[in-house]
Every structure is written in C-alpha cells, then in structure tokens.
Protein backbone atom coordinates (compact mmCIF):
# COMPACT_ATOMS: atom_id res chain seq x y z
CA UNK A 1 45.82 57.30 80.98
CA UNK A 2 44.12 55.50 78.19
CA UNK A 3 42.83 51.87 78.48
CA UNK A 4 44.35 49.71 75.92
CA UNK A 5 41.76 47.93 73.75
CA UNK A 6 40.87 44.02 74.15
CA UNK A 7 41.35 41.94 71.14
CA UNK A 8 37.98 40.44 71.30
CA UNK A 9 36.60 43.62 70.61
CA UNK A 10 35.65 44.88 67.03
CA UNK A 11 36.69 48.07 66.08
CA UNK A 12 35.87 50.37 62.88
CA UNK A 13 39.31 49.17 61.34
CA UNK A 14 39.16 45.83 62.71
CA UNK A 15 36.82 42.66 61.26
CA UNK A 16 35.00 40.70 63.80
CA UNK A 17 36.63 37.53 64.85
CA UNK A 18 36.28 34.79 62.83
CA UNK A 19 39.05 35.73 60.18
CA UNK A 20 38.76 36.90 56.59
CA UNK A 21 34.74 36.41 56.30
CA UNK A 22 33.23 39.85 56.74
CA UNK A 23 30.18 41.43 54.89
CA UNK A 24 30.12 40.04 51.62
CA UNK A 25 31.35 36.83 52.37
CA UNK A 26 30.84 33.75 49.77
CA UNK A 27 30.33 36.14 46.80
CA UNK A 28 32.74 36.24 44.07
CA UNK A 29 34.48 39.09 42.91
CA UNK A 30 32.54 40.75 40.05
CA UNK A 31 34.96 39.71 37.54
CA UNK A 32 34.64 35.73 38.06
CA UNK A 33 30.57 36.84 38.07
CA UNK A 34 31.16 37.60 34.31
CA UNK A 35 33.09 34.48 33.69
CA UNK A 36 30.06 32.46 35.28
CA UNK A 37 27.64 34.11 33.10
CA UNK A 38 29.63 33.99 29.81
CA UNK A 39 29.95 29.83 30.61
CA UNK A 40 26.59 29.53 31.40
CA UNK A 41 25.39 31.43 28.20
CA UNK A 42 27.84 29.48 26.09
CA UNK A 43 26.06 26.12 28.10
CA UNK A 44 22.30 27.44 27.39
CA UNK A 45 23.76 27.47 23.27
CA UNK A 46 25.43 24.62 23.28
CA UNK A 47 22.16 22.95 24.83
CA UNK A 48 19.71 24.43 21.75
CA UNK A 49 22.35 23.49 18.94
CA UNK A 50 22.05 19.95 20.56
CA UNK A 51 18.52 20.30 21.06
CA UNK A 52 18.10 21.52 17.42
CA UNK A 53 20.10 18.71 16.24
CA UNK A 54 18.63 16.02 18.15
CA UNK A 55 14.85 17.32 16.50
CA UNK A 56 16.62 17.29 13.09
CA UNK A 57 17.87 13.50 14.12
CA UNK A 58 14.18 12.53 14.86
CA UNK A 59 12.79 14.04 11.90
CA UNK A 60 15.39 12.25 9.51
CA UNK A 61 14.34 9.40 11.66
CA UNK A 62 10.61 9.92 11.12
CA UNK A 63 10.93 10.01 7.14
CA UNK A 64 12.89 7.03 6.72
CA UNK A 65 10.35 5.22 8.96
CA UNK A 66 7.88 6.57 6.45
CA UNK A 67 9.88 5.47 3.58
CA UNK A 68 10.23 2.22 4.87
CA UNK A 69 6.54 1.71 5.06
CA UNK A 70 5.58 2.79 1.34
CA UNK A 71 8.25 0.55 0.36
CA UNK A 72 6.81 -2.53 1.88
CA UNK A 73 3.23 -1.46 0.97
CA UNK A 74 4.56 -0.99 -3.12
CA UNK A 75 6.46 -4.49 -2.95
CA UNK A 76 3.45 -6.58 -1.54
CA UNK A 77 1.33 -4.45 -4.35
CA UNK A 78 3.56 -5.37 -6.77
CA UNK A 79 3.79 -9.10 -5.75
CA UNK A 80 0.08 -9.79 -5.70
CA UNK A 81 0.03 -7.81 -9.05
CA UNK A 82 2.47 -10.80 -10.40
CA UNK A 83 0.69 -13.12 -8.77
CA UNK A 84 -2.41 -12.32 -10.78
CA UNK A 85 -0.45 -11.82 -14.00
CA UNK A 86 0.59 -15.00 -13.80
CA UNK A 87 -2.92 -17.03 -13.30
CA UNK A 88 -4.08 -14.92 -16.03
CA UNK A 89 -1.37 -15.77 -18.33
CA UNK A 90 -1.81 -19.30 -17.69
CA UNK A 91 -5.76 -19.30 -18.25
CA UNK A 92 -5.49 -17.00 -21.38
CA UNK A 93 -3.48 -19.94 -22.94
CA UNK A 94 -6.16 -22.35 -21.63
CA UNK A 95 -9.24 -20.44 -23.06
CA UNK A 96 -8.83 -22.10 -26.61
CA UNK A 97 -8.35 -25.44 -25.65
CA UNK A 98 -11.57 -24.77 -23.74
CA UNK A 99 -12.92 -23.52 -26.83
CA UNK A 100 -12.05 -26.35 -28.92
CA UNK A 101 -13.47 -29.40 -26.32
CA UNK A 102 -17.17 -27.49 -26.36
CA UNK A 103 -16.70 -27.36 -30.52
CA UNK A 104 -15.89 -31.30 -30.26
CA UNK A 105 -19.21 -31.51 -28.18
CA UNK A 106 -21.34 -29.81 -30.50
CA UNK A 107 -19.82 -32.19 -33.42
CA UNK A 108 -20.26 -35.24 -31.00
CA UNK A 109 -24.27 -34.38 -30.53
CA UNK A 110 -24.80 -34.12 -34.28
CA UNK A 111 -23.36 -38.03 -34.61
CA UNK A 112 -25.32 -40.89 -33.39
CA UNK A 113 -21.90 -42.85 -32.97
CA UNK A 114 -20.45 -40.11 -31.34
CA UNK A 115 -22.25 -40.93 -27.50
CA UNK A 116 -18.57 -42.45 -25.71
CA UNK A 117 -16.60 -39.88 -27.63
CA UNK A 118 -19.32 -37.09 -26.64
CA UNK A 119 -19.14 -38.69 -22.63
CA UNK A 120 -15.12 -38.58 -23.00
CA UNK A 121 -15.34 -34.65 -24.13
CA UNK A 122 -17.60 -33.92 -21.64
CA UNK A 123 -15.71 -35.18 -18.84
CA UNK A 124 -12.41 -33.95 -20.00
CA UNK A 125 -14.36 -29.93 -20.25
CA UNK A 126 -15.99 -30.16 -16.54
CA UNK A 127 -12.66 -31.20 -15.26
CA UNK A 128 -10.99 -28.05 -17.06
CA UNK A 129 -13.58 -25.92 -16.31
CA UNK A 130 -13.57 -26.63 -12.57
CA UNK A 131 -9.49 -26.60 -12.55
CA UNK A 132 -10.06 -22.84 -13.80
CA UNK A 133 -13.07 -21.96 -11.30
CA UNK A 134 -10.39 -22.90 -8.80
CA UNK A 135 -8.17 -20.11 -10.43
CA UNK A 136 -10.56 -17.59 -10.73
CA UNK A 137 -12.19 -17.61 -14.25
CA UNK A 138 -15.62 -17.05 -14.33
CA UNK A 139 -17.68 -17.14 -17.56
CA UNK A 140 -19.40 -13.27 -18.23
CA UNK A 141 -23.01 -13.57 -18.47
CA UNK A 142 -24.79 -12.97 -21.93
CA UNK A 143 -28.19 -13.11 -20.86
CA UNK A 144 -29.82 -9.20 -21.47
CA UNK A 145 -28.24 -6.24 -22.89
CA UNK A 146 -25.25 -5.72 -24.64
CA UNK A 147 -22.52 -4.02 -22.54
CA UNK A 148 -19.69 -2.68 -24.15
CA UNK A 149 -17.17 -2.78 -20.53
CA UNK A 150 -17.68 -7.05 -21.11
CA UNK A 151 -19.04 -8.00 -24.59
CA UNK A 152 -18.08 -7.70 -28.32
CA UNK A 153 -20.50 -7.00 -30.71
CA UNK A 154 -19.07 -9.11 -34.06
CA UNK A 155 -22.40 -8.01 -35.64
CA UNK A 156 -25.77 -6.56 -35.13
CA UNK A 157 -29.09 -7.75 -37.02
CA UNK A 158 -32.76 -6.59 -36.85
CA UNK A 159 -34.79 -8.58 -34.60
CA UNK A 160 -38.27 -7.78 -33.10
CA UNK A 161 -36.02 -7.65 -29.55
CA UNK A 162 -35.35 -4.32 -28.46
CA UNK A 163 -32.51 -2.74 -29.44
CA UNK A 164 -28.94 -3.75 -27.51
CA UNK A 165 -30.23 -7.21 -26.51
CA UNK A 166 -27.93 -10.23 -27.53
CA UNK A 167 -29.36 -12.29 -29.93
CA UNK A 168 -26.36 -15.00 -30.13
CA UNK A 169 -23.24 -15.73 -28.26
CA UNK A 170 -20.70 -16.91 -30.91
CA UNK A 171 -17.70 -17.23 -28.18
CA UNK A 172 -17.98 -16.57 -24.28
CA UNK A 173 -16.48 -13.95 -22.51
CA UNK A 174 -14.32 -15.06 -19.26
CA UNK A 175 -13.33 -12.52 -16.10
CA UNK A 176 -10.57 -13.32 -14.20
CA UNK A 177 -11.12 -11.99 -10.71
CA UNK A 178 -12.20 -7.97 -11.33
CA UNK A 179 -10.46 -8.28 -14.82
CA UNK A 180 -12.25 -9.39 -18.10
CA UNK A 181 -9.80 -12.02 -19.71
CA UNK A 182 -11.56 -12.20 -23.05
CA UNK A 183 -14.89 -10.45 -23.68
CA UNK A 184 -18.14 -12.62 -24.94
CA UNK A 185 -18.44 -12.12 -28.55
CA UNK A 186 -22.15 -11.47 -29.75
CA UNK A 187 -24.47 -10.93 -32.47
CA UNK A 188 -26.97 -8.02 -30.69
CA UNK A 189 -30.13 -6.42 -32.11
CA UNK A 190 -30.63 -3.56 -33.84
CA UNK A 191 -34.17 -3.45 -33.30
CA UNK A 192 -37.14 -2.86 -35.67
C-alpha cells in the first residue's frame, strides 16, 4: 500500500503554500509591461513639449524685458533732448536783445551825458548775461585762429598777422552746452 501524501508538502504539480504567489510573483504580465512603457514614453514627450514650451515662454519673456529697457533708455534720451531744445530756443530769442544792450553801451561811451544811461545798460546786460550763464550759454572765444567748427569769417583782409588769425570780432559767437548757438562772426587775416 501507498502512503497518501500530506498537504503541507509541495509537489511538482502543486505550488508551495502560501496561495497564488509562486515564481514570478509581483511581475506583470508582458502585455500590461507594454502598456507601462507606451505611458511612460508618451510622459517623457509630453515632459519635452512642456519643457520646449516653457524655454520658448522664457525667451519671449527675455525679449520683452529687453524691449522694455531700450524703451525707457530712448524716452529719457528723448526728454533731455527736449529739455535742451527748449533752453536753446529760449536763449536764441535772447541773443539779439543781448546784442542790442552792448550796441547801446558802445553809443553810451561815445556821449559825455550818456554816464547814468551807460550805468543803467550796463546793469541791465550783467543781469542778462548771468540769467543765461545759469542756462548754459557761454560766449566762444575769439582770441587766436580762425576755426571754421565755431566762427564765421564775414571777411578776410591782409594784415602782417599770420594767416587764419582774427583780426576783428563784429558779433560773438555763443555755445549752448556742447552745441554752438550762433557762431562768432569775424574779419580774419589773409596774411602778407
């Protein structure tokens, strides 16, 4: 007689105890494997499109930044540009009366009753001249050679100066910051 076989025992056609987990346990089937890898590879694209669009995002981003920048630097170009535009409007329409109060001073000196109207004149030019200084205008020397960026030769003579020296100043030249307003007028030499 045969023994019968004890239930704890594992057998070729029997699993160990413990149930359904035998060799291969925790592992999917390979056909879920392929699902897994087709959702993972569909992540891992997903993630670069977003990655690519985030970079596109950030260099959009970047420009307008940039933009933004030159714009402000162009405006507060452009607003110091009126700024000076303006002053030099202002003191171009100034220049003549200027002009006029040193001819009434030249008159005055050549009258001997002329010494209250000469002090009056006087006063009345430092006070303009000084009210321009604060503005900017500076008078362009004259002393030396002609040069053609800041004077205007009316008319040239033989002199026994060299040649290109200014013999006479016949109305002065201003500058208004790095810009000349009105260029000296001159009478220059021609030489011998």
């Amino acid at each position: 007689m045969t023994k019968p076989r004890r239930d704890s025992q594992a057998g070729p056609d029997r699993p160990l105890q413990g149930g359904a987990e035998g060799v291969g346990a925790g592992h999917a089937p390979p056909a879920d494997l392929e699902k897994l890898e087709e959702q993972v590879s569909s992540l891992e694209e997903r993630a670069a499109l977003l990655e690519k669009e985030r970079d596109e995002h950030l260099d959009d981003l970047k420009r307008v930044a940039a933009e933004f920048e030159n714009y402000r630097k162009r405006v507060a170009r452009d607003q110091a540009s009126l700024a000076a535009r303006a002053h030099e409007r202002l003191v171009k329409e100034l220049l003549p009366v200027l002009d006029n109060l040193e001819r009434a001073l030249e008159a005055a000196t050549e009258h001997e009753n002329g010494d209250r109207l000469e002090e009056g004149v006087r006063l009345v030019q430092r006070e303009l001249q000084q009210a321009l200084g604060k503005e900017g205008l500076v008078e362009i020397e004259t002393n030396g050679h002609f040069d053609p960026h800041v004077h205007e030769a009316l008319l040239s003579q033989p002199s026994d100066q060299d040649e290109g020296a200014i013999l006479e100043v016949l109305q002065k030249g201003y500058r208004l910051g790095d810009r000349v307003l009105r260029p000296a007028r001159v009478v220059i030499s021609q030489g011998e």
